[in-house]
N, C-alpha and C. Protein backbone atom coordinates (compact mmCIF):
# COMPACT_ATOMS: atom_id res chain seq x y z
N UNK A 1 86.20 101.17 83.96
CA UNK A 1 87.08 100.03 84.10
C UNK A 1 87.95 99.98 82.86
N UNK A 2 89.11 99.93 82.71
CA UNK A 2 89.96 100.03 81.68
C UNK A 2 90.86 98.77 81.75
N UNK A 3 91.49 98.37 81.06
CA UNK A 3 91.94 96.73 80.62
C UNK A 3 93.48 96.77 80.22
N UNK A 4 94.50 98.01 79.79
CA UNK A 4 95.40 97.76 79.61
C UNK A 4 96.37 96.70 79.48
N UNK A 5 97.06 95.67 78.62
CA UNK A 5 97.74 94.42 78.70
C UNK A 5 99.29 94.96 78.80
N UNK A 6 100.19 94.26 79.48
CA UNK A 6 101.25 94.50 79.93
C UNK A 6 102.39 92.72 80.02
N UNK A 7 103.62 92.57 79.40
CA UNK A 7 104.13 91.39 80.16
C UNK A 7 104.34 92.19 81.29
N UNK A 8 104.35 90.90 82.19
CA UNK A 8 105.47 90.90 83.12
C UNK A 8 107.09 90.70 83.28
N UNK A 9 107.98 90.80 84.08
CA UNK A 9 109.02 90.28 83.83
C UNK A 9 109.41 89.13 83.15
N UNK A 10 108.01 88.33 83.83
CA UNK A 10 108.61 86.69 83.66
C UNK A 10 107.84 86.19 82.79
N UNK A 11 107.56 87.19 81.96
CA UNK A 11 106.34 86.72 80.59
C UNK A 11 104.90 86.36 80.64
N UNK A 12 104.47 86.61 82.06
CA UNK A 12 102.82 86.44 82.17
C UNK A 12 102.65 87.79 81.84
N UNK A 13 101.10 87.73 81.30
CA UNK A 13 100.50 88.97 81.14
C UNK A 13 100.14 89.44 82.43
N UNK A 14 99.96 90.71 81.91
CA UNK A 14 99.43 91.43 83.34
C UNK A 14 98.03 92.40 83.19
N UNK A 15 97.25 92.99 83.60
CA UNK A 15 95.85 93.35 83.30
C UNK A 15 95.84 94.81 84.02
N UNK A 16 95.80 95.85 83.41
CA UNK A 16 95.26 96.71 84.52
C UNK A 16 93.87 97.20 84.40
N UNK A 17 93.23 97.23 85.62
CA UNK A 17 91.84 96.92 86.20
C UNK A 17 91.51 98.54 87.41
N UNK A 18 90.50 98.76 87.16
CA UNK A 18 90.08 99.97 88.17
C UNK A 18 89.13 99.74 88.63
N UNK A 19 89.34 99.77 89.97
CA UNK A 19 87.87 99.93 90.77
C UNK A 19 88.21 101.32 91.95
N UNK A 20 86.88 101.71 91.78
CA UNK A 20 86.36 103.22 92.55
C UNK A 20 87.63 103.60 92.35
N UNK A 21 87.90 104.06 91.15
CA UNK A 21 88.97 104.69 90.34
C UNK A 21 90.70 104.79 91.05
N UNK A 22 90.82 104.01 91.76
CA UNK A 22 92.31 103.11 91.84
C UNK A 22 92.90 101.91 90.87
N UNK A 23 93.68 101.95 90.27
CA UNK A 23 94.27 101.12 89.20
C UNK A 23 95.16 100.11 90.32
N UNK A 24 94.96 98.71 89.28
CA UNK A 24 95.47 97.89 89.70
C UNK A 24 96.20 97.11 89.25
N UNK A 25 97.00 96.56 88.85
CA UNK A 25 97.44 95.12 88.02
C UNK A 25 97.69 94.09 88.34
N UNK A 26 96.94 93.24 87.70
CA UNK A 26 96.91 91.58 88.20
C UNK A 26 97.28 90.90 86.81
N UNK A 27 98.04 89.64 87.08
CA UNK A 27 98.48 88.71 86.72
C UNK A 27 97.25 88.22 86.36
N UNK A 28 96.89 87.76 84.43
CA UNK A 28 95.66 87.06 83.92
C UNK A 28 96.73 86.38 82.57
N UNK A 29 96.07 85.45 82.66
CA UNK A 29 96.38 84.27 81.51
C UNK A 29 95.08 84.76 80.09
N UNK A 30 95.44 84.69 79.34
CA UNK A 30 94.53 84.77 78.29
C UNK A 30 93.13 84.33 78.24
N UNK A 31 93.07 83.27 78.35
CA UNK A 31 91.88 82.07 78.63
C UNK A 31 91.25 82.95 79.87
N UNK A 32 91.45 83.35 80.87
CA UNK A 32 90.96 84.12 82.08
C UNK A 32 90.57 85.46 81.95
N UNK A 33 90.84 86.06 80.51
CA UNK A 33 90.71 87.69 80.98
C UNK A 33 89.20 88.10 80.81
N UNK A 34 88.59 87.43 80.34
CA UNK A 34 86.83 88.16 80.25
C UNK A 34 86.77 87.38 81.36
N UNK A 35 86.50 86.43 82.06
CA UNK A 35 86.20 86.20 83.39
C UNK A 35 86.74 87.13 84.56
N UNK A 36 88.01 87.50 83.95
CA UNK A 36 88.68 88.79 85.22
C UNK A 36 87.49 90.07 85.19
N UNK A 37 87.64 90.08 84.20
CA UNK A 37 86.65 91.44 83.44
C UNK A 37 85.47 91.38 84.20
N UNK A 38 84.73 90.02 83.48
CA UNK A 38 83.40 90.10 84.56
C UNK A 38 83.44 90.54 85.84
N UNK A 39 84.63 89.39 86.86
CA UNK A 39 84.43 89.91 88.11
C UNK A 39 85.12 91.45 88.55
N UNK A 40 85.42 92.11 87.68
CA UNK A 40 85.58 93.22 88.23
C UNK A 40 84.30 94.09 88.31
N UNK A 41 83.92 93.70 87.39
CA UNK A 41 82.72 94.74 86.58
C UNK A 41 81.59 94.39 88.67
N UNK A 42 81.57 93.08 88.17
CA UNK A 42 80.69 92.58 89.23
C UNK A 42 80.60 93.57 90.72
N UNK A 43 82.62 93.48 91.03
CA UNK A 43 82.77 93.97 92.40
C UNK A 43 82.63 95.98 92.19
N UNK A 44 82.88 96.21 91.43
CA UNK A 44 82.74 97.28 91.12
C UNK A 44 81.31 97.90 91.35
N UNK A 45 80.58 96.93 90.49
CA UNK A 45 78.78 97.37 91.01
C UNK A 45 79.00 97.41 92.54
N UNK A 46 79.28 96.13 93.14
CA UNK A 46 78.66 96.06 94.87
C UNK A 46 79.40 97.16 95.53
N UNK A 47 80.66 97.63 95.41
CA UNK A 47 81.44 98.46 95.89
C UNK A 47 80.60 100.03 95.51
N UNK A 48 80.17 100.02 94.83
CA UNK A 48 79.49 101.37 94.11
C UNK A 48 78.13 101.48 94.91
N UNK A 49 77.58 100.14 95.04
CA UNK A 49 76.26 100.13 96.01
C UNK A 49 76.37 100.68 97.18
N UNK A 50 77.54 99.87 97.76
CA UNK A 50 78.00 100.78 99.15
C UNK A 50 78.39 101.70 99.31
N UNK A 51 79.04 102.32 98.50
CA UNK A 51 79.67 103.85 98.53
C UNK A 51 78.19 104.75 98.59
N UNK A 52 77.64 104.55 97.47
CA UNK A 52 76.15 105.46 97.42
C UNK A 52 75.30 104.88 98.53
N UNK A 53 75.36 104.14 99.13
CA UNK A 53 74.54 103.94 100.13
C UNK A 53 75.30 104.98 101.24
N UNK A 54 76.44 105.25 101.42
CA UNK A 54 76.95 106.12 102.22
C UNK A 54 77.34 106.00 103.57
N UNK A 55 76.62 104.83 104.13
CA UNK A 55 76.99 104.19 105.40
C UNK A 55 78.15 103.56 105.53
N UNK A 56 79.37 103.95 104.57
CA UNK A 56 80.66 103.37 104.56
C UNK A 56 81.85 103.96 104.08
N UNK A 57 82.33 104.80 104.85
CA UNK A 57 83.69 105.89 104.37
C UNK A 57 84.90 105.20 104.03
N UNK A 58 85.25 105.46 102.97
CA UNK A 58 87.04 104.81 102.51
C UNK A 58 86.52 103.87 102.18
N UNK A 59 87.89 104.26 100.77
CA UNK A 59 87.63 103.22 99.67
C UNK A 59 88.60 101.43 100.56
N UNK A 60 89.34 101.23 100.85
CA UNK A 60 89.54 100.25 101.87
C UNK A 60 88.55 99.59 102.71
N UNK A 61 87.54 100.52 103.19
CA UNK A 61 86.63 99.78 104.13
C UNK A 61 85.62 99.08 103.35
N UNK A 62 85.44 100.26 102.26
CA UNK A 62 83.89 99.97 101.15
C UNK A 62 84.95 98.35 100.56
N UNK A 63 85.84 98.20 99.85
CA UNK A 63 86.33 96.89 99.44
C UNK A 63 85.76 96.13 100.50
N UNK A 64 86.12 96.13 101.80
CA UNK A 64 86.46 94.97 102.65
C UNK A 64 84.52 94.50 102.88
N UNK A 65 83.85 95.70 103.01
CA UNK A 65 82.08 95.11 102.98
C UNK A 65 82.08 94.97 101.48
N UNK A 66 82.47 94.93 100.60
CA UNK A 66 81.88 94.45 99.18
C UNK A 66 82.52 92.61 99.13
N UNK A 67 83.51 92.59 99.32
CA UNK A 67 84.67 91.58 99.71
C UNK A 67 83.43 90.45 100.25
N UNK A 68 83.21 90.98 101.52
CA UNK A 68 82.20 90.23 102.88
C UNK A 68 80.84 90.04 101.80
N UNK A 69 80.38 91.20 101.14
CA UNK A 69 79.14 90.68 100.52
C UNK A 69 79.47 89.50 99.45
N UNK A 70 80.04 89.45 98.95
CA UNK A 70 80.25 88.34 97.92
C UNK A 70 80.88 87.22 98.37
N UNK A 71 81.46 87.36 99.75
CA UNK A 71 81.73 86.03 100.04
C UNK A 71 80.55 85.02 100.52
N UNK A 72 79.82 86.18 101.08
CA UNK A 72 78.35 85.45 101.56
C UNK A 72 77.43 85.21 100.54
N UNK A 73 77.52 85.66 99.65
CA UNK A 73 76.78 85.75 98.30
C UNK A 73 77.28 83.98 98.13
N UNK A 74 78.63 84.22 97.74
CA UNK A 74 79.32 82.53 97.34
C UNK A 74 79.16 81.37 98.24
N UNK A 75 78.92 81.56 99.45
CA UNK A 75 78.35 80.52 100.64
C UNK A 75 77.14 80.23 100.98
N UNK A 76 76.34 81.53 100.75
CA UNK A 76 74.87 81.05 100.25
C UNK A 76 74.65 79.83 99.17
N UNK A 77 75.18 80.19 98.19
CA UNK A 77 75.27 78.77 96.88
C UNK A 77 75.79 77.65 97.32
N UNK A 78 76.58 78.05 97.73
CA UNK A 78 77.45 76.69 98.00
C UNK A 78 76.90 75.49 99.37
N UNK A 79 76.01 76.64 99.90
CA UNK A 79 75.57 75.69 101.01
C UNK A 79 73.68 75.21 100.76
N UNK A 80 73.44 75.72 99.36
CA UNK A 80 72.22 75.28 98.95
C UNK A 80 70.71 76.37 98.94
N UNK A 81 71.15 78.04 99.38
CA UNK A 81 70.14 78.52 99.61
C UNK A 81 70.56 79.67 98.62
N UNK A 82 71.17 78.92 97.44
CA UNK A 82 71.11 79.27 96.12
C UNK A 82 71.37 78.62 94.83
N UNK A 83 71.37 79.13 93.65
CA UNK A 83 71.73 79.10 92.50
C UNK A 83 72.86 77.72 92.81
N UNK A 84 72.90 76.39 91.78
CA UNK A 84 74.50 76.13 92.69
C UNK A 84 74.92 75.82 90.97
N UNK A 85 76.07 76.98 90.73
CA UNK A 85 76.11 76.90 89.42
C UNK A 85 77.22 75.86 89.35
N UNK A 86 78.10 75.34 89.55
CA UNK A 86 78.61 74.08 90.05
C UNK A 86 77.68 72.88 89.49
N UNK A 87 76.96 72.86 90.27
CA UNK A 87 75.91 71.60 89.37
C UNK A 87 75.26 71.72 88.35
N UNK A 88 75.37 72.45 88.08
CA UNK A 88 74.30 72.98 86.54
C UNK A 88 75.35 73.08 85.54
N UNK A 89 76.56 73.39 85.95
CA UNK A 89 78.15 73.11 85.01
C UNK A 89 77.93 71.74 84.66
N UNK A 90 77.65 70.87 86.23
CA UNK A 90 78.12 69.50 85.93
C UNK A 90 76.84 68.59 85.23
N UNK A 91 75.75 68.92 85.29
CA UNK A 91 74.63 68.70 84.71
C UNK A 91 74.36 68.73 83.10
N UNK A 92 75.15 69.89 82.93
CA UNK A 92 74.90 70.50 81.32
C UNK A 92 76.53 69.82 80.88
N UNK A 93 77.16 68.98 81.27
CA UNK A 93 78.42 68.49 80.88
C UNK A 93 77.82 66.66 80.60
N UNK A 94 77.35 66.54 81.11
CA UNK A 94 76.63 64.92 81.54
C UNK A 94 76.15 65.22 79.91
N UNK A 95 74.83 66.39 79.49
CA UNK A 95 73.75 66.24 78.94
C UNK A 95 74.60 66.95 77.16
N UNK A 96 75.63 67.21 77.44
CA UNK A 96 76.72 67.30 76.35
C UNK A 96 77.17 66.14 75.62
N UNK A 97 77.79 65.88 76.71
CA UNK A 97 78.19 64.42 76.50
C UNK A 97 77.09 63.23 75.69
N UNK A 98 76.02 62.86 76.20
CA UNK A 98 74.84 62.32 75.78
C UNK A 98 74.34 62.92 74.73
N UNK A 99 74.34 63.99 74.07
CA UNK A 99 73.91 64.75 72.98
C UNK A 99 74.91 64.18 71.79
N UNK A 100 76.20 64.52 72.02
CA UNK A 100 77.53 63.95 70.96
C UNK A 100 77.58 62.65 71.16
N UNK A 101 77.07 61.66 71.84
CA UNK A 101 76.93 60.84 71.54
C UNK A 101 75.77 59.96 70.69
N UNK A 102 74.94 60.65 71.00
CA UNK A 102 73.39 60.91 70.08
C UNK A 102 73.90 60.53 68.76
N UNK A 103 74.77 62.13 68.91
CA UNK A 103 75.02 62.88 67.15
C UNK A 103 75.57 61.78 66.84
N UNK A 104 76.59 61.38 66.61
CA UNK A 104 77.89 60.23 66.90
C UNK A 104 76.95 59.34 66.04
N UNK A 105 76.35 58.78 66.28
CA UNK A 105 75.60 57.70 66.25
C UNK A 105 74.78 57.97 64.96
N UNK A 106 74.30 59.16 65.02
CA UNK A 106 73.54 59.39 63.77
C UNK A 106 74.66 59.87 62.51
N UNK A 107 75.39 60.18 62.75
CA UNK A 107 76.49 60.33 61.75
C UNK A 107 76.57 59.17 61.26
N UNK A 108 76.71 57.68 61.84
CA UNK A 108 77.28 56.70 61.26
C UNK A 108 76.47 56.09 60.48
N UNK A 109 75.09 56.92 60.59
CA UNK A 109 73.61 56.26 59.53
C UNK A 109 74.09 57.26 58.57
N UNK A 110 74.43 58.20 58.11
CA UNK A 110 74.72 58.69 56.51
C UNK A 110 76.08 58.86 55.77
């Protein structure tokens, strides 16, 4: 997977990204590019699973079942018969909050 940075015309950056060794370039904002990163890395594994599994010719088809696996992967969570990292964002934001306010408080004793 290689990362190349590029503007664009219109001054966004641009990223180039490889999976099952086709290059790509996508439009990433700064703040976004290790999250791009991750999910490439991510689709790259599942796409690689399927290829070596072999029950799936062309790199087009292998995307479109890696595509399908992770969408079901993401609807599993989302419908509760997983991980729901969504709430555990919003959980550990609550228990942030309540912590700096803790601190807050003890600051004003020294």
């Amino acid at each position: 997977m290689s990362a190349p940075e590029k503007r664009a015309a219109d001054g966004a950056k641009t990223i180039e990204v490889t999976l099952l060794g086709r290059s790509y370039r996508v439009a990433c904002s700064d703040d976004e590019r290790e999250a791009l990163l991750q999910a490439v890395a991510y689709l790259e594994g599942k796409m690689n699973e399927i290829k070596q599994a072999g029950k799936v010719a062309g790199t087009e088809r292998i995307a479109v079942m890696a595509a399908l696996n992770v969408a079901h992967e993401l609807l599993s969570m989302r419908l509760g018969e997983g991980f729901d990292l969504g709430e555990a964002k919003r959980r550990i934001s609550v228990i942030e909050a309540a912590l700096e306010a803790a601190l807050a408080k003890q600051e004003k004793l020294f």
